[in-house]
C-alpha atoms as a PDB file:
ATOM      1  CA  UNK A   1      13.367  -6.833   0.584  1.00  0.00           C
ATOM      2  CA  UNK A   2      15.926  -4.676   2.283  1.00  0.00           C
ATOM      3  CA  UNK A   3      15.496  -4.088   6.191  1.00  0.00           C
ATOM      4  CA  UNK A   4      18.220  -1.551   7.996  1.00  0.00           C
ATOM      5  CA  UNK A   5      19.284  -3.011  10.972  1.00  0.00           C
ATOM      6  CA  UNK A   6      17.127  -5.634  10.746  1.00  0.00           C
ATOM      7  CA  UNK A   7      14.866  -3.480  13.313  1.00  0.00           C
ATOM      8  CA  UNK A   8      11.055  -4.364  13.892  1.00  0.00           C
ATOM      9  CA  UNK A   9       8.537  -2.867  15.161  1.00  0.00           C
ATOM     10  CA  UNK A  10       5.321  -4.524  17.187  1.00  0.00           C
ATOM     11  CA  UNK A  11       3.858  -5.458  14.337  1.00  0.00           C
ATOM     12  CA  UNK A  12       5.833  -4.191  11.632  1.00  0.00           C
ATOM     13  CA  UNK A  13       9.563  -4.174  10.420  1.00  0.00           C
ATOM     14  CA  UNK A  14      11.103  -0.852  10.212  1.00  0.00           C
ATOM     15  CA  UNK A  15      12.940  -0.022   6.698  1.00  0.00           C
ATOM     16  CA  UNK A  16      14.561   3.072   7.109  1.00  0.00           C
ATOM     17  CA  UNK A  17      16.379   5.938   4.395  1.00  0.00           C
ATOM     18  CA  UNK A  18      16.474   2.945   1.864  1.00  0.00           C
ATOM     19  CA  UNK A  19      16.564   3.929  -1.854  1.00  0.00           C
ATOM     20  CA  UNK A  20      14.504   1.285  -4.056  1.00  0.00           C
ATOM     21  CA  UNK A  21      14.727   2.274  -8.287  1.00  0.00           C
ATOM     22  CA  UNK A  22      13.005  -0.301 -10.462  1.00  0.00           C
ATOM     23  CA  UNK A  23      12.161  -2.738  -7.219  1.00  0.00           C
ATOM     24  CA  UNK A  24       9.066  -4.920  -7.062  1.00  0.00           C
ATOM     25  CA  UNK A  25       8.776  -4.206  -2.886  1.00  0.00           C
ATOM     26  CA  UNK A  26       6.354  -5.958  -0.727  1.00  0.00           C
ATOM     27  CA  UNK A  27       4.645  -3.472   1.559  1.00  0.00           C
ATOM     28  CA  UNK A  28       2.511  -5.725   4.044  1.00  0.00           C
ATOM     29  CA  UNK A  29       3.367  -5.311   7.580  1.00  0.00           C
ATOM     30  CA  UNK A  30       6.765  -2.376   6.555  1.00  0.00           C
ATOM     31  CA  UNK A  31       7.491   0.498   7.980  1.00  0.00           C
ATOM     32  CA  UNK A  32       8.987   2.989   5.631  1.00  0.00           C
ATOM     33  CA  UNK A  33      10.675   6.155   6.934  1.00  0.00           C
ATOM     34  CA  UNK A  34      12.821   8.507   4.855  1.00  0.00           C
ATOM     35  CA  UNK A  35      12.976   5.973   1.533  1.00  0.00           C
ATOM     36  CA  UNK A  36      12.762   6.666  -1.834  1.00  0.00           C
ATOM     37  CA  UNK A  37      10.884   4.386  -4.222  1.00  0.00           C
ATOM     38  CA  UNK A  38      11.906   5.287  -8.304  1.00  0.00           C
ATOM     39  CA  UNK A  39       9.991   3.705 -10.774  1.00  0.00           C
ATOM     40  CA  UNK A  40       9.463   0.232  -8.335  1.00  0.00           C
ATOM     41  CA  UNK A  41       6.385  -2.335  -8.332  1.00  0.00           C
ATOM     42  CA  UNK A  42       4.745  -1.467  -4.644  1.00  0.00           C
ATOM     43  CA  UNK A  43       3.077  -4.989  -3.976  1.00  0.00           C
ATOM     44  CA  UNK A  44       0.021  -4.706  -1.106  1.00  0.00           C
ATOM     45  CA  UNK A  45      -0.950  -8.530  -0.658  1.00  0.00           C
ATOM     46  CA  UNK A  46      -4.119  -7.826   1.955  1.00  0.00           C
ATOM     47  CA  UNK A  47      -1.774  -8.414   5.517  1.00  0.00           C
ATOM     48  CA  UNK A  48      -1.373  -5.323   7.964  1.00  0.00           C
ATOM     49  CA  UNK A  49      -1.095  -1.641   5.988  1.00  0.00           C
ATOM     50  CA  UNK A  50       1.937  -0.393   5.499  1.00  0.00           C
ATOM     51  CA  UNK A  51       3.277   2.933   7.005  1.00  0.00           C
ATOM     52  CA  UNK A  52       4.934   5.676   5.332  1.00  0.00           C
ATOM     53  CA  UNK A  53       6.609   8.708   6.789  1.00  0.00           C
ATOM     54  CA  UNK A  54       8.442  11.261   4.614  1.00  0.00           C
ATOM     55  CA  UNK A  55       9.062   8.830   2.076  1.00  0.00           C
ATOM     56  CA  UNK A  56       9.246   9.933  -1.891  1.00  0.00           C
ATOM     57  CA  UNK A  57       7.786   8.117  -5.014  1.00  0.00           C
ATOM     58  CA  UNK A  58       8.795   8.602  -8.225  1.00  0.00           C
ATOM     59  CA  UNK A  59       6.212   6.926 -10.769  1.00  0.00           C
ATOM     60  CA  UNK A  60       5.067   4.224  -8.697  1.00  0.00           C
ATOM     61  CA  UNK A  61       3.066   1.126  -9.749  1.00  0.00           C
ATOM     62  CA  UNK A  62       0.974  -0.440  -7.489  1.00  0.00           C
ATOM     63  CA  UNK A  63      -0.056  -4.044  -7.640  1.00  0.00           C
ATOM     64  CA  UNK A  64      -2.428  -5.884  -5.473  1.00  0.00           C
ATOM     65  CA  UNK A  65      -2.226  -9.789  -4.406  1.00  0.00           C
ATOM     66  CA  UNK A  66      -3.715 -12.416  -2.560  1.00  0.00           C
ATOM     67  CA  UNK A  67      -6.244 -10.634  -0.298  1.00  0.00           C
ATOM     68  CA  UNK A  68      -5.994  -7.397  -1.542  1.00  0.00           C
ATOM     69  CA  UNK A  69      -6.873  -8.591  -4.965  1.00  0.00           C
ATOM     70  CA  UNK A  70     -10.078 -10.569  -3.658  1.00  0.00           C
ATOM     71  CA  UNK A  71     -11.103  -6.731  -2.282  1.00  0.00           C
ATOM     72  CA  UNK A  72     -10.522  -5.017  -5.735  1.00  0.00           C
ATOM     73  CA  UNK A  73     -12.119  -7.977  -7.427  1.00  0.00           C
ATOM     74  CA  UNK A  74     -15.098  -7.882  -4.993  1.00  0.00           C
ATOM     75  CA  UNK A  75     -15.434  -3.437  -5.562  1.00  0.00           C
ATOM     76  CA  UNK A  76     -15.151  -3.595  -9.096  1.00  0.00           C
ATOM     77  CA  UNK A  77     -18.211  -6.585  -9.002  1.00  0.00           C
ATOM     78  CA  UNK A  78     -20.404  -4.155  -6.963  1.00  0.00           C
ATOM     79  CA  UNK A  79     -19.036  -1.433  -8.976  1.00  0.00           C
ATOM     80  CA  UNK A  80     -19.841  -2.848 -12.664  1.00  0.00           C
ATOM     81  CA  UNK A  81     -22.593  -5.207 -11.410  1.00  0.00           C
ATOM     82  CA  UNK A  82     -24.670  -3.350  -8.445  1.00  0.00           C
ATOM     83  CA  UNK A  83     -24.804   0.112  -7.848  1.00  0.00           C
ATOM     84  CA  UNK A  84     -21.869   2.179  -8.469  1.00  0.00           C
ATOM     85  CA  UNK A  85     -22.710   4.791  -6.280  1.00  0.00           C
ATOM     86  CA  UNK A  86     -21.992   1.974  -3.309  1.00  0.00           C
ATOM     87  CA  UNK A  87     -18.294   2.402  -4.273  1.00  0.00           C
ATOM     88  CA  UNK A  88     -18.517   6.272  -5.106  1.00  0.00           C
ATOM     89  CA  UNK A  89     -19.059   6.295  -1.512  1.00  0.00           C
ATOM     90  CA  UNK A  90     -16.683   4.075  -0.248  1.00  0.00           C
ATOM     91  CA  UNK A  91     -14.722   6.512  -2.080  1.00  0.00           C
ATOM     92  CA  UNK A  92     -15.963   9.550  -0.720  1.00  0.00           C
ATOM     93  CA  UNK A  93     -14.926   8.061   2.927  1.00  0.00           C
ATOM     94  CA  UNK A  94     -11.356   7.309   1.629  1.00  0.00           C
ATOM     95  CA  UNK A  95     -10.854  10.642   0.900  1.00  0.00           C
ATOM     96  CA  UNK A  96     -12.032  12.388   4.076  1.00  0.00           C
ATOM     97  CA  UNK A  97      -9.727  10.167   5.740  1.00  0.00           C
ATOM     98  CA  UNK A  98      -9.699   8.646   9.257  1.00  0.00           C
ATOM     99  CA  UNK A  99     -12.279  10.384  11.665  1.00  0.00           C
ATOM    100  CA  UNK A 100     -13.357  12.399   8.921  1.00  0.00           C
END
């Protein structure tokens, strides 16, 4: 994984007006400003969220590993398994958002 100036953040590192076509990138703990991601594997492993600030995606395939995998695995149990309307919910709060 690229970093520009090798610049971090807190928490995160900072990857700034990168271009990324056909990548497999790993997202945990970035900080993306002003990048472009073409046709690239966007890998979320379960560590701290990535950010994203005017960035552009072009066909983007996401992938989750490690933790983030254990959380699909666990939704799609209570999804197939339980009560669907559990995740429906879950859902439903995604899409108002924070505070919403």
């Amino acid at each position: 994984m690229r970093e520009s100036n090798g610049q971090r953040s807190a928490d995160r590192t900072e990857v700034i007006d990168e271009t990324f076509d056909g990548e497999r990138v790993l997202l945990d703990a970035k900080h993306f400003e002003d990048c472009h991601f073409d046709t690239c594997t966007l890998v979320y492993r379960g560590g701290t969220p990535p950010n994203f600030v005017r960035c552009d995606f072009a066909a983007p395939h996401f992938v989750f590993e490690g933790s983030a995998q254990n959380t699909i695995q666990l939704m799609s149990a209570i999804y197939n398994g339980i009560d669907e309307r559990i995740i429906e919910k879950t859902f439903d709060e995604i899409r108002k958002g924070p505070g919403g």
